[in-house]
PDB file of N, CA and C in Angstrom:
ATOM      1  N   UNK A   1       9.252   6.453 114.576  1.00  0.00           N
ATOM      2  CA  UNK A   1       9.423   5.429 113.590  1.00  0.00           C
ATOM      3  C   UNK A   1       9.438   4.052 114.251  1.00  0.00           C
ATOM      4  N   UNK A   2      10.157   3.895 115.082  1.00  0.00           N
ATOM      5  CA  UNK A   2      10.117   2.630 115.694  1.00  0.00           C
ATOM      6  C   UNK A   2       9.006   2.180 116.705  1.00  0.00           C
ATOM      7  N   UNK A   3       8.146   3.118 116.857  1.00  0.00           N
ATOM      8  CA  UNK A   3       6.465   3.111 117.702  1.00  0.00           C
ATOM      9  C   UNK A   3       5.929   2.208 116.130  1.00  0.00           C
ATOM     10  N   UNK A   4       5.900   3.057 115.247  1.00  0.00           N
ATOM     11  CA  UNK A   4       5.288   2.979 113.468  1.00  0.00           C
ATOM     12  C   UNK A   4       5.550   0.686 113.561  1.00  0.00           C
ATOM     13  N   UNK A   5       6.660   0.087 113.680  1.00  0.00           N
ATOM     14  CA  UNK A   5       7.447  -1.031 113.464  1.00  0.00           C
ATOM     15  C   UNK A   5       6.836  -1.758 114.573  1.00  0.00           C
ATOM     16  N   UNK A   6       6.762  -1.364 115.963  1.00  0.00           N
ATOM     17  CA  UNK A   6       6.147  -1.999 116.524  1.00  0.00           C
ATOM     18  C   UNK A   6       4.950  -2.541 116.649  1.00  0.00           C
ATOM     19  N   UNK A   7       4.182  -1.177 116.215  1.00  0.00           N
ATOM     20  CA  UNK A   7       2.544  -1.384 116.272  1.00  0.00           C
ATOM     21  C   UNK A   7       2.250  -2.513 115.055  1.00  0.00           C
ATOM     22  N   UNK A   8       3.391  -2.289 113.890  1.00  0.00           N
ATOM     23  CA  UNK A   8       3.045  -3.156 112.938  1.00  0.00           C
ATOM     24  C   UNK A   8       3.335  -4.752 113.480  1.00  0.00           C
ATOM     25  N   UNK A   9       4.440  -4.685 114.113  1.00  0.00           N
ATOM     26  CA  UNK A   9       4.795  -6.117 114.580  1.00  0.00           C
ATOM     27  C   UNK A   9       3.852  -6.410 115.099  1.00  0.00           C
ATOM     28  N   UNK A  10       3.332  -6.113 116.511  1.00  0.00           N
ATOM     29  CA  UNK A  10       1.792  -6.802 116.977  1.00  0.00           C
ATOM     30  C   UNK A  10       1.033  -6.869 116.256  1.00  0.00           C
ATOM     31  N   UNK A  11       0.148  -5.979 115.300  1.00  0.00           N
ATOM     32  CA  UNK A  11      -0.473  -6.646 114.562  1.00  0.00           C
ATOM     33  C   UNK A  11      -0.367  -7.691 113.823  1.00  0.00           C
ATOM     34  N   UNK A  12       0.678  -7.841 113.182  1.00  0.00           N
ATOM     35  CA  UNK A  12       0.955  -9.595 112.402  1.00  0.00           C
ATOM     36  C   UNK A  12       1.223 -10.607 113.767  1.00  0.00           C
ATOM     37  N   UNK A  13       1.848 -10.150 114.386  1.00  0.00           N
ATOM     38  CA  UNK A  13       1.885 -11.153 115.704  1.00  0.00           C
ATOM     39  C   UNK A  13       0.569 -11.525 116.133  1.00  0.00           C
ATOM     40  N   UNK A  14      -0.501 -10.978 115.792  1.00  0.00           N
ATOM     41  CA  UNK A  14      -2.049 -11.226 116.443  1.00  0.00           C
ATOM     42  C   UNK A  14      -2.873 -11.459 115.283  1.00  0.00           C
ATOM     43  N   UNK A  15      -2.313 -11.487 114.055  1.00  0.00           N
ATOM     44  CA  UNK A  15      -3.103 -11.987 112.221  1.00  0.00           C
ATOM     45  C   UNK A  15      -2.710 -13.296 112.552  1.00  0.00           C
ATOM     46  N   UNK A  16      -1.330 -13.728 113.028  1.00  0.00           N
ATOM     47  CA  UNK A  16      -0.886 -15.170 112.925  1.00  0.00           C
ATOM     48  C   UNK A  16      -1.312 -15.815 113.752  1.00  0.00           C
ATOM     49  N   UNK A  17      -1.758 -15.482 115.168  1.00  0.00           N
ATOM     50  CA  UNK A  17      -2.198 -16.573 115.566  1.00  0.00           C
ATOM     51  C   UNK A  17      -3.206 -17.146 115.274  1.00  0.00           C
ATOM     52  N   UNK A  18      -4.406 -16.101 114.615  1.00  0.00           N
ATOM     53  CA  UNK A  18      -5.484 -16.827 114.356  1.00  0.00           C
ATOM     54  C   UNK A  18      -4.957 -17.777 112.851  1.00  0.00           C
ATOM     55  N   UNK A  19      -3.953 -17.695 112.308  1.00  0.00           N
ATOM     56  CA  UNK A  19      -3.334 -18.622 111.243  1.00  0.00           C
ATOM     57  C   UNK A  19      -2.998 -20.026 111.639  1.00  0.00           C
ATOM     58  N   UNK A  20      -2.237 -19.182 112.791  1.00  0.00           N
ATOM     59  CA  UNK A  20      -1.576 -20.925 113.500  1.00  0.00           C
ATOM     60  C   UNK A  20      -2.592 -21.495 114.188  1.00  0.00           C
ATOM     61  N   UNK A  21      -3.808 -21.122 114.420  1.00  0.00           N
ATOM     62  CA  UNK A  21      -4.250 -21.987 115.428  1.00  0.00           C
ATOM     63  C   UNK A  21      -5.392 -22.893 114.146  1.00  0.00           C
ATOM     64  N   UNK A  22      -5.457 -22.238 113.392  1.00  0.00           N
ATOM     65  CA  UNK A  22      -6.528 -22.543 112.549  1.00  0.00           C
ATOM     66  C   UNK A  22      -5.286 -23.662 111.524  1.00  0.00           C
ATOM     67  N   UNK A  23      -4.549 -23.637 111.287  1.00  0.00           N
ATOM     68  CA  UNK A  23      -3.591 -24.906 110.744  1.00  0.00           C
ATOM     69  C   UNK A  23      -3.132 -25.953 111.730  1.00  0.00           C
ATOM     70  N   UNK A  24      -3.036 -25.305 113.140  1.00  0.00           N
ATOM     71  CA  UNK A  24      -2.784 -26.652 114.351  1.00  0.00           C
ATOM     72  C   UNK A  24      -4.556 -27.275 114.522  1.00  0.00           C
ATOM     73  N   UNK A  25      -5.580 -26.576 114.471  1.00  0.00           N
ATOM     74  CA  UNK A  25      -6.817 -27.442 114.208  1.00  0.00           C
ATOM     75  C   UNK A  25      -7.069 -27.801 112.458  1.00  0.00           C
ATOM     76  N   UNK A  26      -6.419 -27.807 111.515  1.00  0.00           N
ATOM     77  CA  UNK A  26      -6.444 -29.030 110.045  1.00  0.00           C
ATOM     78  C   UNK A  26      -5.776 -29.933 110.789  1.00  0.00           C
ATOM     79  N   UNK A  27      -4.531 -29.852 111.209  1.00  0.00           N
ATOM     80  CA  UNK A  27      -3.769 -30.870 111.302  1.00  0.00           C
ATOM     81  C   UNK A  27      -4.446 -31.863 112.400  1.00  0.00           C
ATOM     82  N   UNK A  28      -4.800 -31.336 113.147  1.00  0.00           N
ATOM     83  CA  UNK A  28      -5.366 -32.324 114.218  1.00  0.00           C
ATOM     84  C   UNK A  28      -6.763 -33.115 113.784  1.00  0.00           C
ATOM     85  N   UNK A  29      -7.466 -32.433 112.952  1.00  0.00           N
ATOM     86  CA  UNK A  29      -8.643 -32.801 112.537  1.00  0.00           C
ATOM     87  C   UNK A  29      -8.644 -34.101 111.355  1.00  0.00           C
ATOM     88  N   UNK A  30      -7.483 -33.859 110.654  1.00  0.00           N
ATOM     89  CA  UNK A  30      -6.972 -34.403 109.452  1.00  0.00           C
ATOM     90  C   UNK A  30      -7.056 -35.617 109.613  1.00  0.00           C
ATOM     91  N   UNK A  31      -6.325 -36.664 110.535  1.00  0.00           N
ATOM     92  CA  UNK A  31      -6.859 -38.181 110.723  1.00  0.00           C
ATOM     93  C   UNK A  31      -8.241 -38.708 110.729  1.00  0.00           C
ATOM     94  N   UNK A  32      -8.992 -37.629 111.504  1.00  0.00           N
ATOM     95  CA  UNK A  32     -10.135 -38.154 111.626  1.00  0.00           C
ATOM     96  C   UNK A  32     -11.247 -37.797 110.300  1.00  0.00           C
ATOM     97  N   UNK A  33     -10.664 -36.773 109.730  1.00  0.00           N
ATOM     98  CA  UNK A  33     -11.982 -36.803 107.946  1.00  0.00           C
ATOM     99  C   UNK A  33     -10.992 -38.182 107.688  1.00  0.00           C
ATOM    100  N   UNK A  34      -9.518 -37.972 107.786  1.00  0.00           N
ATOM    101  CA  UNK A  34      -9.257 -39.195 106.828  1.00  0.00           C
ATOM    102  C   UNK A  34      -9.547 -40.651 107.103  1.00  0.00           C
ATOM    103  N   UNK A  35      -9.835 -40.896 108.180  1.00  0.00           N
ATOM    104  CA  UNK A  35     -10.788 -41.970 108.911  1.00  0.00           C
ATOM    105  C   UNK A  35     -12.160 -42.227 108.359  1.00  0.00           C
ATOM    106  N   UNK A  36     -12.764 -41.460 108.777  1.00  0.00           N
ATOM    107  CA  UNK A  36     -14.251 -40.878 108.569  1.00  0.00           C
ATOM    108  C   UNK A  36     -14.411 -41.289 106.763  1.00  0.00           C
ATOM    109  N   UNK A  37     -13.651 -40.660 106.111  1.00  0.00           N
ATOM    110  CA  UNK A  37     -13.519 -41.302 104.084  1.00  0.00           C
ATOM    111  C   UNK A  37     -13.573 -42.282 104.399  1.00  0.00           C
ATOM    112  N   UNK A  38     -11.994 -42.974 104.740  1.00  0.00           N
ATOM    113  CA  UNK A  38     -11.867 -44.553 104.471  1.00  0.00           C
ATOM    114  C   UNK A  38     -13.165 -45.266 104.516  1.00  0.00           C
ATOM    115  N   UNK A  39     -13.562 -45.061 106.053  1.00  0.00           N
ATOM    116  CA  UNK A  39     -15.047 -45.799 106.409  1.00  0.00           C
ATOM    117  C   UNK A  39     -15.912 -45.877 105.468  1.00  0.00           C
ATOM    118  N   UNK A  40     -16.159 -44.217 104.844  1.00  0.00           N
ATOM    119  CA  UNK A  40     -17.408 -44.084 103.840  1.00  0.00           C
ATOM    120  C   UNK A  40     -17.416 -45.087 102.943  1.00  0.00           C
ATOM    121  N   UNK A  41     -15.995 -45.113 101.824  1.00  0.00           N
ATOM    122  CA  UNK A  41     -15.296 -45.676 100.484  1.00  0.00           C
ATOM    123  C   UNK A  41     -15.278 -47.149 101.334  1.00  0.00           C
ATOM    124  N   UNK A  42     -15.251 -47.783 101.925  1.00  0.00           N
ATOM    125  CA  UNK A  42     -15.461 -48.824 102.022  1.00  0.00           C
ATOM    126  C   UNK A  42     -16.694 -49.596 102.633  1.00  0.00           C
ATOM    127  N   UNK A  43     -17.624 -49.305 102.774  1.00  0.00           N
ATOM    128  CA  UNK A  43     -18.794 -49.727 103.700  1.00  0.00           C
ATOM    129  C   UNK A  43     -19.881 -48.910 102.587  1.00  0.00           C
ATOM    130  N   UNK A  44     -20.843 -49.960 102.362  1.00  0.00           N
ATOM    131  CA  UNK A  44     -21.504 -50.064 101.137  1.00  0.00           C
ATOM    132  C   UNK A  44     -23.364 -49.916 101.836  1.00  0.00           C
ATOM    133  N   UNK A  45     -23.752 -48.429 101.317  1.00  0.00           N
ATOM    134  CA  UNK A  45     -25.268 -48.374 102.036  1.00  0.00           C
ATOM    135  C   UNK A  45     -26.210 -49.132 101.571  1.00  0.00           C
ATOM    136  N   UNK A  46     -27.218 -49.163 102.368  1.00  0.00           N
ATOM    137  CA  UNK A  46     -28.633 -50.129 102.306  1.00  0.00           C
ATOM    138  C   UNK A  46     -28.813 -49.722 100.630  1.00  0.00           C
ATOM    139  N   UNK A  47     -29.349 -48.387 100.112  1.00  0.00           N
ATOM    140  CA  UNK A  47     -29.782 -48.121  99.450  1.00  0.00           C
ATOM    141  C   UNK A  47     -28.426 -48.310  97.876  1.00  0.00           C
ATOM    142  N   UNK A  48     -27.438 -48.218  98.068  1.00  0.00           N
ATOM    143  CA  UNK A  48     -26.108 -48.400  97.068  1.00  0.00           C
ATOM    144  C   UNK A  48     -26.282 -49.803  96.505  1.00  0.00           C
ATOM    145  N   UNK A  49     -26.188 -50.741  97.731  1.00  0.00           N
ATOM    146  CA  UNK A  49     -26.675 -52.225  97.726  1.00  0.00           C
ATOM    147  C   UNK A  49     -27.684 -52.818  96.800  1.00  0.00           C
ATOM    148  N   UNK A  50     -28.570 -52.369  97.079  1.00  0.00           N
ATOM    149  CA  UNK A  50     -29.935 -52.224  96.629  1.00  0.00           C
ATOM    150  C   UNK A  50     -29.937 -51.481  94.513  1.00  0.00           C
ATOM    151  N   UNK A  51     -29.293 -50.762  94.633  1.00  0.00           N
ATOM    152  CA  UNK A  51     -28.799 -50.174  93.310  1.00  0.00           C
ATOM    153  C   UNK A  51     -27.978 -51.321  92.505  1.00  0.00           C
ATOM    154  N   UNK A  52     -27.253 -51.504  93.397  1.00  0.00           N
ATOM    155  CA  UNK A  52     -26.506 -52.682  92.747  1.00  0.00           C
ATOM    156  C   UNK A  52     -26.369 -53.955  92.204  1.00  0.00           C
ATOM    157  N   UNK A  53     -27.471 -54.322  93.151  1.00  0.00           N
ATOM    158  CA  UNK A  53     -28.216 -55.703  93.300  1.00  0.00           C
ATOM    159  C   UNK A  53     -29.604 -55.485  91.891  1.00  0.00           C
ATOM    160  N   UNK A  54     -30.438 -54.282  91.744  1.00  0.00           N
ATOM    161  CA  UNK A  54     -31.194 -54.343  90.327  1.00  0.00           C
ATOM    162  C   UNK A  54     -30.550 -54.073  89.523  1.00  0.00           C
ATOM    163  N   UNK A  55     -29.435 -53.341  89.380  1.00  0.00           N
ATOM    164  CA  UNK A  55     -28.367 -53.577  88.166  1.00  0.00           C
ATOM    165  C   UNK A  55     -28.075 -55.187  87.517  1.00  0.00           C
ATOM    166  N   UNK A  56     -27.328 -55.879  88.631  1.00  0.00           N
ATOM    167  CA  UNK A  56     -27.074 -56.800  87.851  1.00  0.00           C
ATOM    168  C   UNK A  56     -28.211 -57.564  87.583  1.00  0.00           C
ATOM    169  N   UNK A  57     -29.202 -57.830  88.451  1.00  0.00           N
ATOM    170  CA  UNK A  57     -30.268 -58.365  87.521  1.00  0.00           C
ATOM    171  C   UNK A  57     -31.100 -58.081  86.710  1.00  0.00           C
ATOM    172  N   UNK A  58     -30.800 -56.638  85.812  1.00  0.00           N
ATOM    173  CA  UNK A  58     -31.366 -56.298  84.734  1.00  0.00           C
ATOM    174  C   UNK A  58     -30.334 -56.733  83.862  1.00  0.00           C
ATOM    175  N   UNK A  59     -28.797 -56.743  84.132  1.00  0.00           N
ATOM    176  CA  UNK A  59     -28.155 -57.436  83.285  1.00  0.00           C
ATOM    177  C   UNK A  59     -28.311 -58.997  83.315  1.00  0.00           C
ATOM    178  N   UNK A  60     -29.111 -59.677  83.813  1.00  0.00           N
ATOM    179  CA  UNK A  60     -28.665 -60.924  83.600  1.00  0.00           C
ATOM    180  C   UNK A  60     -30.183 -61.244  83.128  1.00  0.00           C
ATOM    181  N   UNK A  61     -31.332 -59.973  82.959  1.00  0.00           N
ATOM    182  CA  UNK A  61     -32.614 -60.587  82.684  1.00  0.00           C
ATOM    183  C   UNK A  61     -32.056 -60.043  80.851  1.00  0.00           C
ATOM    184  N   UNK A  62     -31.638 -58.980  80.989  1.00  0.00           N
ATOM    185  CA  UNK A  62     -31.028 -58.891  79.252  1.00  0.00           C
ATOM    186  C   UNK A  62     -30.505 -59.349  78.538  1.00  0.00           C
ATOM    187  N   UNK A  63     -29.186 -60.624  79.261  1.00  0.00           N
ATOM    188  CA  UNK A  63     -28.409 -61.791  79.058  1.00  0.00           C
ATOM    189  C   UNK A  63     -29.194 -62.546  78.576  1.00  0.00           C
ATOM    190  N   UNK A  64     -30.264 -63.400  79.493  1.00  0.00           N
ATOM    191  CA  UNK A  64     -31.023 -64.325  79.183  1.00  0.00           C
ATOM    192  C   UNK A  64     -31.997 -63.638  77.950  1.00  0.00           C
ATOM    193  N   UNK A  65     -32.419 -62.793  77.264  1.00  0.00           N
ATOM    194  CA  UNK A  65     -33.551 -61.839  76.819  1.00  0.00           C
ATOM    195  C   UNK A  65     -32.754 -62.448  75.829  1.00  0.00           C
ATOM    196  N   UNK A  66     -31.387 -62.142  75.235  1.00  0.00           N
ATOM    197  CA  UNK A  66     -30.486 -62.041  73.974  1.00  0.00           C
ATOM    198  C   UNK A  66     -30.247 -63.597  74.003  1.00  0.00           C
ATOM    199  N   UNK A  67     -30.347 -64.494  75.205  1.00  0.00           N
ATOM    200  CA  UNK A  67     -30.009 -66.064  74.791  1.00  0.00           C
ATOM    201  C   UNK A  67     -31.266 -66.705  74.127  1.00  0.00           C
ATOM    202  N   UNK A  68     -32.519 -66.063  74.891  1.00  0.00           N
ATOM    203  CA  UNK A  68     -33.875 -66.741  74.315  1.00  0.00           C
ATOM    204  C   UNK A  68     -33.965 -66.292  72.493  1.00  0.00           C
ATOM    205  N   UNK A  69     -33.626 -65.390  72.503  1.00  0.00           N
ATOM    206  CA  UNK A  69     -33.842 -64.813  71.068  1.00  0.00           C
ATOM    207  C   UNK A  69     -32.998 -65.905  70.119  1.00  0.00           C
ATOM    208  N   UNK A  70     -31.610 -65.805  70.670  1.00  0.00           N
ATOM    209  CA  UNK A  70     -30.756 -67.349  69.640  1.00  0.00           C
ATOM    210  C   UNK A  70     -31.239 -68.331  70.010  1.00  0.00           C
ATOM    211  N   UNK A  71     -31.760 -68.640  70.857  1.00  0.00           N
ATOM    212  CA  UNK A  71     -32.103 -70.226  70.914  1.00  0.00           C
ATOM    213  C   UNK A  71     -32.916 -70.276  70.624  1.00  0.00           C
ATOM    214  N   UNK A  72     -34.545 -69.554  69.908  1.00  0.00           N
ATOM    215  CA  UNK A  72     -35.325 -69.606  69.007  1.00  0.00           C
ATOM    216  C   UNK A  72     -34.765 -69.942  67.620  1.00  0.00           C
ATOM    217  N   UNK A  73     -33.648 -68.883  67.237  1.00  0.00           N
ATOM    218  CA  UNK A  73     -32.985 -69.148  66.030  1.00  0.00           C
ATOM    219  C   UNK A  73     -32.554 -70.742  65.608  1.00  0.00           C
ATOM    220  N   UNK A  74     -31.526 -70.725  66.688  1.00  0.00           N
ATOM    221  CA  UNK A  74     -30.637 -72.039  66.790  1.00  0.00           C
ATOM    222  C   UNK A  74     -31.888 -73.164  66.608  1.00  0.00           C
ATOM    223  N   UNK A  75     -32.924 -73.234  67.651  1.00  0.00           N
ATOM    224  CA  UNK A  75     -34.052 -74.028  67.672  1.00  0.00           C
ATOM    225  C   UNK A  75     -34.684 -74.414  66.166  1.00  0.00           C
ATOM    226  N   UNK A  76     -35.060 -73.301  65.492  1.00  0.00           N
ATOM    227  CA  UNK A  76     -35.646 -73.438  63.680  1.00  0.00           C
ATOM    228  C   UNK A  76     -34.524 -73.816  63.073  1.00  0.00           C
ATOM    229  N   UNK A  77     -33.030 -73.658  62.909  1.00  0.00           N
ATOM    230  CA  UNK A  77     -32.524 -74.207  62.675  1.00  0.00           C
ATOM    231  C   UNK A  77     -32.278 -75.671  62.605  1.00  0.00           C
ATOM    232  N   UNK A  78     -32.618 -76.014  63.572  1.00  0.00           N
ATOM    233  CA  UNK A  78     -32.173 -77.411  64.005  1.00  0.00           C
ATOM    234  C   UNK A  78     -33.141 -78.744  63.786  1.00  0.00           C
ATOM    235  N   UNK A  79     -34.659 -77.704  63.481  1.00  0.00           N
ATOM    236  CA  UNK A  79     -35.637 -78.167  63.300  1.00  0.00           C
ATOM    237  C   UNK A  79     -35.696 -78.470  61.638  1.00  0.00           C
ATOM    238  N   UNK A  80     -35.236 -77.743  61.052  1.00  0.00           N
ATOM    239  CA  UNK A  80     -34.798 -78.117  59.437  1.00  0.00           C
ATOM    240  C   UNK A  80     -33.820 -79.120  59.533  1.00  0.00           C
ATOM    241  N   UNK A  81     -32.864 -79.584  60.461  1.00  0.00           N
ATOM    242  CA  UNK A  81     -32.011 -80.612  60.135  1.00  0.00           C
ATOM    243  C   UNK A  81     -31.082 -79.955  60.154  1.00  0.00           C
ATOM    244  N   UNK A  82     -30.744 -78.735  60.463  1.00  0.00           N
ATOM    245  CA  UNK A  82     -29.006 -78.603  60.499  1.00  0.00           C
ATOM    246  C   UNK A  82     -28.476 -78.748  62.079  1.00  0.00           C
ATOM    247  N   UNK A  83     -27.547 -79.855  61.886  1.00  0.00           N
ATOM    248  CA  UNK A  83     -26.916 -80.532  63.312  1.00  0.00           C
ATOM    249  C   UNK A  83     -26.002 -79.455  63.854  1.00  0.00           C
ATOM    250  N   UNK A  84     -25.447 -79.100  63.500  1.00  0.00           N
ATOM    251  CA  UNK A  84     -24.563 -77.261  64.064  1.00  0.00           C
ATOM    252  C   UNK A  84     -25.744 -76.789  64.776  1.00  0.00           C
ATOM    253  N   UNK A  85     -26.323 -76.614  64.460  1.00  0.00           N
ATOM    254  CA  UNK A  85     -27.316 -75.535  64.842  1.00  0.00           C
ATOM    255  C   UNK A  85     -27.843 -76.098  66.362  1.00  0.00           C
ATOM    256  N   UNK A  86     -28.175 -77.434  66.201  1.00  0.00           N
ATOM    257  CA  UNK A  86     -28.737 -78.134  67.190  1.00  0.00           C
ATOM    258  C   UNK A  86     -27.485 -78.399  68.987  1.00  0.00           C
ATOM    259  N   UNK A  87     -26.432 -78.224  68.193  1.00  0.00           N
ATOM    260  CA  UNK A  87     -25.584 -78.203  69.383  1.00  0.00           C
ATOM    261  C   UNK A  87     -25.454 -76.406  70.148  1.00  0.00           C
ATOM    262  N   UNK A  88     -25.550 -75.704  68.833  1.00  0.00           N
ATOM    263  CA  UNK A  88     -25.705 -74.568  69.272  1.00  0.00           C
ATOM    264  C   UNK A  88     -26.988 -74.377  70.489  1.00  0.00           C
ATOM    265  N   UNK A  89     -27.514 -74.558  69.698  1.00  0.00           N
ATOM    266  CA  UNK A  89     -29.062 -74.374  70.785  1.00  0.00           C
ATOM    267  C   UNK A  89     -28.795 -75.342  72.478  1.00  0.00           C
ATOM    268  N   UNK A  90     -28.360 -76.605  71.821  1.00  0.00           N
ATOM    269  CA  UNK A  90     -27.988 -77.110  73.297  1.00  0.00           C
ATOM    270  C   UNK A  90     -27.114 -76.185  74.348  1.00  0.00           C
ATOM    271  N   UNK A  91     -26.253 -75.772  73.919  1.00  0.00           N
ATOM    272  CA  UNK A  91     -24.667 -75.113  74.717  1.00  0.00           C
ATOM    273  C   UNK A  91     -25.657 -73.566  75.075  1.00  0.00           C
ATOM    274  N   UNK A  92     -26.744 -72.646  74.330  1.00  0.00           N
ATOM    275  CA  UNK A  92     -27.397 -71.812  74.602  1.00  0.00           C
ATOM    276  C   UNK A  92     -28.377 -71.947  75.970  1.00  0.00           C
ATOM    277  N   UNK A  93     -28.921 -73.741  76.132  1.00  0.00           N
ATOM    278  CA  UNK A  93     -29.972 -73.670  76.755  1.00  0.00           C
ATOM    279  C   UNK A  93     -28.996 -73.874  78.132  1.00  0.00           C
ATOM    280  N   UNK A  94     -28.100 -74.528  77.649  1.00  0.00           N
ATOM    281  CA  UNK A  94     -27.215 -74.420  79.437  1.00  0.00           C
ATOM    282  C   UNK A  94     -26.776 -73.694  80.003  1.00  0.00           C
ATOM    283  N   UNK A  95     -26.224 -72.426  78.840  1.00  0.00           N
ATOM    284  CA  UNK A  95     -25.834 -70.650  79.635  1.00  0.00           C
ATOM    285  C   UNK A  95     -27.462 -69.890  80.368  1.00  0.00           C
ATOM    286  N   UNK A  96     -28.539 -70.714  79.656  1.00  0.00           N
ATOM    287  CA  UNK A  96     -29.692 -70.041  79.751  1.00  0.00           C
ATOM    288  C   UNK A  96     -29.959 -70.419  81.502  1.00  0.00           C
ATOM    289  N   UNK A  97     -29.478 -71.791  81.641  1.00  0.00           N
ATOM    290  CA  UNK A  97     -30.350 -72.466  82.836  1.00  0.00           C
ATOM    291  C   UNK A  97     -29.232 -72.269  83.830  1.00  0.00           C
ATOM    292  N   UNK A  98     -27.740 -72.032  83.582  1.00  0.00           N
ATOM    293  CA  UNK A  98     -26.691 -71.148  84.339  1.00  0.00           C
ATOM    294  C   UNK A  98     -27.782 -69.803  84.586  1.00  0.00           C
ATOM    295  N   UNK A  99     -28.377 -69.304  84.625  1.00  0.00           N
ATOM    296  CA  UNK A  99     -28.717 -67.984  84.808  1.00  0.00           C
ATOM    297  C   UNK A  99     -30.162 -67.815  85.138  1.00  0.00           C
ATOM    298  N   UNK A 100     -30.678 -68.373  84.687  1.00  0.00           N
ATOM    299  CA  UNK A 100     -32.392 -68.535  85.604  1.00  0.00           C
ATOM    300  C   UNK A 100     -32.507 -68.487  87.548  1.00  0.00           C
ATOM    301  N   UNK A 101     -31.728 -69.020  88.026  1.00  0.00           N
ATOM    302  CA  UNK A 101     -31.567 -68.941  89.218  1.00  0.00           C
ATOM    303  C   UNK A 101     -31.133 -67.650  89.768  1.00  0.00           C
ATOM    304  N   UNK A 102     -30.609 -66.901  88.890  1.00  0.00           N
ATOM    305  CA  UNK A 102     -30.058 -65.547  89.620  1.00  0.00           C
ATOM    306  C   UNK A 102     -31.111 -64.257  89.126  1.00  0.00           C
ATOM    307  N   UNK A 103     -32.187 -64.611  88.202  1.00  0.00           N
ATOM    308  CA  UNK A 103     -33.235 -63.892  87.840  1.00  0.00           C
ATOM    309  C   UNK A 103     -34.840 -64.086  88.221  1.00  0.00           C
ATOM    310  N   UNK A 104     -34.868 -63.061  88.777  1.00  0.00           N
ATOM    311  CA  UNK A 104     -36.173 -63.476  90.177  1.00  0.00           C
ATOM    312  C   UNK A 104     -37.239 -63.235  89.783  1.00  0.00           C
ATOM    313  N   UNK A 105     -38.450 -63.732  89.757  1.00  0.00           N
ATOM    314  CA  UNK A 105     -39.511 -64.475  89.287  1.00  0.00           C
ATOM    315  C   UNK A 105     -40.672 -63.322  89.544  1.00  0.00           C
ATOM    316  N   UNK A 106     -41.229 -62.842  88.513  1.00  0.00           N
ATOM    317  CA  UNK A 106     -42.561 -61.956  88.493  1.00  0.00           C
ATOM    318  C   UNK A 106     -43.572 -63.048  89.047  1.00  0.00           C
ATOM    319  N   UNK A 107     -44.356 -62.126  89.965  1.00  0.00           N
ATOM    320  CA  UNK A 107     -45.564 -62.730  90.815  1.00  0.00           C
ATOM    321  C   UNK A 107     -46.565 -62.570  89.249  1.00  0.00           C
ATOM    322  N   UNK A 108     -47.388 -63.502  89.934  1.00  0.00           N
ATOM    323  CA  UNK A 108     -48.823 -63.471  88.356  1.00  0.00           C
ATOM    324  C   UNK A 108     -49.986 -63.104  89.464  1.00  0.00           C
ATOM    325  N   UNK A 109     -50.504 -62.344  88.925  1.00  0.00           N
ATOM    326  CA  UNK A 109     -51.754 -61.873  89.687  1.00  0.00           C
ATOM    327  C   UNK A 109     -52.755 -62.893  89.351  1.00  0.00           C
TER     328      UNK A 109
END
């Protein structure tokens, strides 16, 4: 019986080490993925950049898209004589010309 207790003891005595050694290498490894993230989550790729950068200037060519459309409006308006309208269109053409500079220019063949 006590041969039976022993043989069992070495065996878990020799299951655990491959336990412990495999939790003393997470732990040691652990700074460095958590290093290795930080870096990722903060440092921004060529190609992310690049994603980011035609994003906002499809938002700001859609901005301007929705200002030209009122300031046509505002414009016929103003052209009948209604003075509202005409300041409108002014205060439109200056958000418009705020934003021309940050929307980049199709080549003409």
């Amino acid at each position: 019986m006590r041969a039976f207790h022993l043989v069992g003891l070495t065996l878990a005595a020799l299951a655990l080490q491959g336990c412990l050694a495999r939790a003393a290498l997470d732990v040691v490894t652990l700074p460095v993925r958590a290093l290795s993230k930080g870096v990722d989550v903060a440092t921004t790729s060529q190609s992310e950049a690049d994603e980011n950068r035609g994003r906002e200037i499809r938002k700001r060519e859609e901005r301007l898209g929705e200002l030209t459309r009122d300031f046509d409006k505002q414009a016929e308006r103003c052209a009948d004589g209604n003075r509202a309208a005409c300041e409108k269109a002014q205060a439109i053409r200056a958000e418009m010309n705020a934003l021309l500079p940050g929307v980049p220019v199709e080549p003409e063949d």
